[in-house]
Protein backbone atom coordinates (compact mmCIF):
# COMPACT_ATOMS: atom_id res chain seq x y z
CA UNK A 1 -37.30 -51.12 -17.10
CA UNK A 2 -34.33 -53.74 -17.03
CA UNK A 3 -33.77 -54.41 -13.38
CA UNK A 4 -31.23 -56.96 -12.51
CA UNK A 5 -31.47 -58.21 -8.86
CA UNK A 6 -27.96 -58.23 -6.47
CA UNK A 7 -28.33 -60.00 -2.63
CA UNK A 8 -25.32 -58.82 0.03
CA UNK A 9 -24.93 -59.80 3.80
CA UNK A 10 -23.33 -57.51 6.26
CA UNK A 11 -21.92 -59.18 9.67
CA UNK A 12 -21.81 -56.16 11.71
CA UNK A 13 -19.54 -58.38 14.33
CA UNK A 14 -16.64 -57.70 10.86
CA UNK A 15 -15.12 -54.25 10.98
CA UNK A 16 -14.83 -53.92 7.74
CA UNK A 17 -18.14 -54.87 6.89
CA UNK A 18 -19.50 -52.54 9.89
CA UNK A 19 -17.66 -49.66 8.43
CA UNK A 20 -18.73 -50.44 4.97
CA UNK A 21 -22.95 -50.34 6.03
CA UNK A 22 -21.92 -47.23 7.99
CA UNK A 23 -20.92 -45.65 5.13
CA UNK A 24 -24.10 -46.36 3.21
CA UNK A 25 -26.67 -45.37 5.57
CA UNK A 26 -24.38 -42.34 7.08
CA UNK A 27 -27.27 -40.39 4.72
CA UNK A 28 -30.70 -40.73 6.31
CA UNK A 29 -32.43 -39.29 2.81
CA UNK A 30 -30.49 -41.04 0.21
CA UNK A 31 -31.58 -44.62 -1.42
CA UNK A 32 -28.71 -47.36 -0.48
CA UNK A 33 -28.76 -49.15 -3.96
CA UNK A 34 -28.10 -45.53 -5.61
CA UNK A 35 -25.23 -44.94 -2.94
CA UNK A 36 -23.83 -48.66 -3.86
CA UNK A 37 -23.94 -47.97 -7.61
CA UNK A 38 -22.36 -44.50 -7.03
CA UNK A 39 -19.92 -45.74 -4.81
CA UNK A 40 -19.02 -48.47 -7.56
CA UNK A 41 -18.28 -46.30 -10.33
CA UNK A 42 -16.57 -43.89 -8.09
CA UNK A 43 -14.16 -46.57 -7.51
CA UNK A 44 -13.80 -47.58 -11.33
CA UNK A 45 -13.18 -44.23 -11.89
CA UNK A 46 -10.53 -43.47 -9.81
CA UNK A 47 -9.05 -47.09 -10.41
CA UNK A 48 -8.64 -45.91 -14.07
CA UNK A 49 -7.55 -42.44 -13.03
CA UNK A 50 -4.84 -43.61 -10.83
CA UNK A 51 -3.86 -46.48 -13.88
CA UNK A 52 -3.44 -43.78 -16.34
CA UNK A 53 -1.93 -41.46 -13.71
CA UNK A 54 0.57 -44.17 -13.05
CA UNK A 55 1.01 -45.08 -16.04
CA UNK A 56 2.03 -40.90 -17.37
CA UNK A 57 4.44 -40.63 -14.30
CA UNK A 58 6.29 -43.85 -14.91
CA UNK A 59 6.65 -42.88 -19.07
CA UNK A 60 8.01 -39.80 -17.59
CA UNK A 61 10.58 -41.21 -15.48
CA UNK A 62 11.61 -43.13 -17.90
CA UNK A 63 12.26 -40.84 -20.44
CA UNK A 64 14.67 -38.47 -17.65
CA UNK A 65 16.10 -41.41 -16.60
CA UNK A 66 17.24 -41.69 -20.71
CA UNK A 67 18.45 -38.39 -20.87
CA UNK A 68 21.16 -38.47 -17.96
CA UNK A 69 24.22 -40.65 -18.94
CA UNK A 70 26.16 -41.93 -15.66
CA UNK A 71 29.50 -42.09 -15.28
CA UNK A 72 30.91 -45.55 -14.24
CA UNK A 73 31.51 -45.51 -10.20
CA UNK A 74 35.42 -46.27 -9.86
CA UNK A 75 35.92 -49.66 -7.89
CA UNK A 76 39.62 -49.69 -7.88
CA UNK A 77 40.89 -49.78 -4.27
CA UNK A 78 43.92 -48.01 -4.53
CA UNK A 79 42.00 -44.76 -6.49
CA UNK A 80 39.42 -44.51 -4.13
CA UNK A 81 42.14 -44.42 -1.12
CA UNK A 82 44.27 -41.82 -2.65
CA UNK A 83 41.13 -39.57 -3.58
CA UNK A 84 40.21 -39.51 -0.33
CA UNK A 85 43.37 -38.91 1.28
């Protein structure tokens, strides 16, 4: 077995670290170094899922935005007060 060996300090006076050991001992049966590596590739995962998901919505933007064509918006002073008179 290839075990590689990883050290981390809480301060429980930190809410963020308080909320973060709270999280990993909120199961009295489960092992915390299974939770931690579970909890890491959890977050890869949906790091990459919300890339790629980020990624399809902005190539699909982009292509509607390509298929309207816009009109230029009239800046003459004198057209714009007659139209709306």
């Amino acid at each position: 077995m290839n075990l590689k060996r990883f050290s981390i300090r809480f301060n429980l006076d930190d809410p963020n670290d308080l909320k973060a050991w709270r999280y990993l001992h909120r199961k009295s049966d489960h092992v915390v170094s299974k939770e931690i590596i579970e909890t890491i590739n959890k977050a890869c995962e949906l790091s990459d899922a919300e890339r790629l998901l980020r990624k399809v919505v902005s190539e699909e933007m982009e292509k509607s935005l390509k298929a309207f064509s816009f009109e230029p918006v009239k800046t003459d002073p004198e057209t714009i007060e007659t139209e709306t008179a």
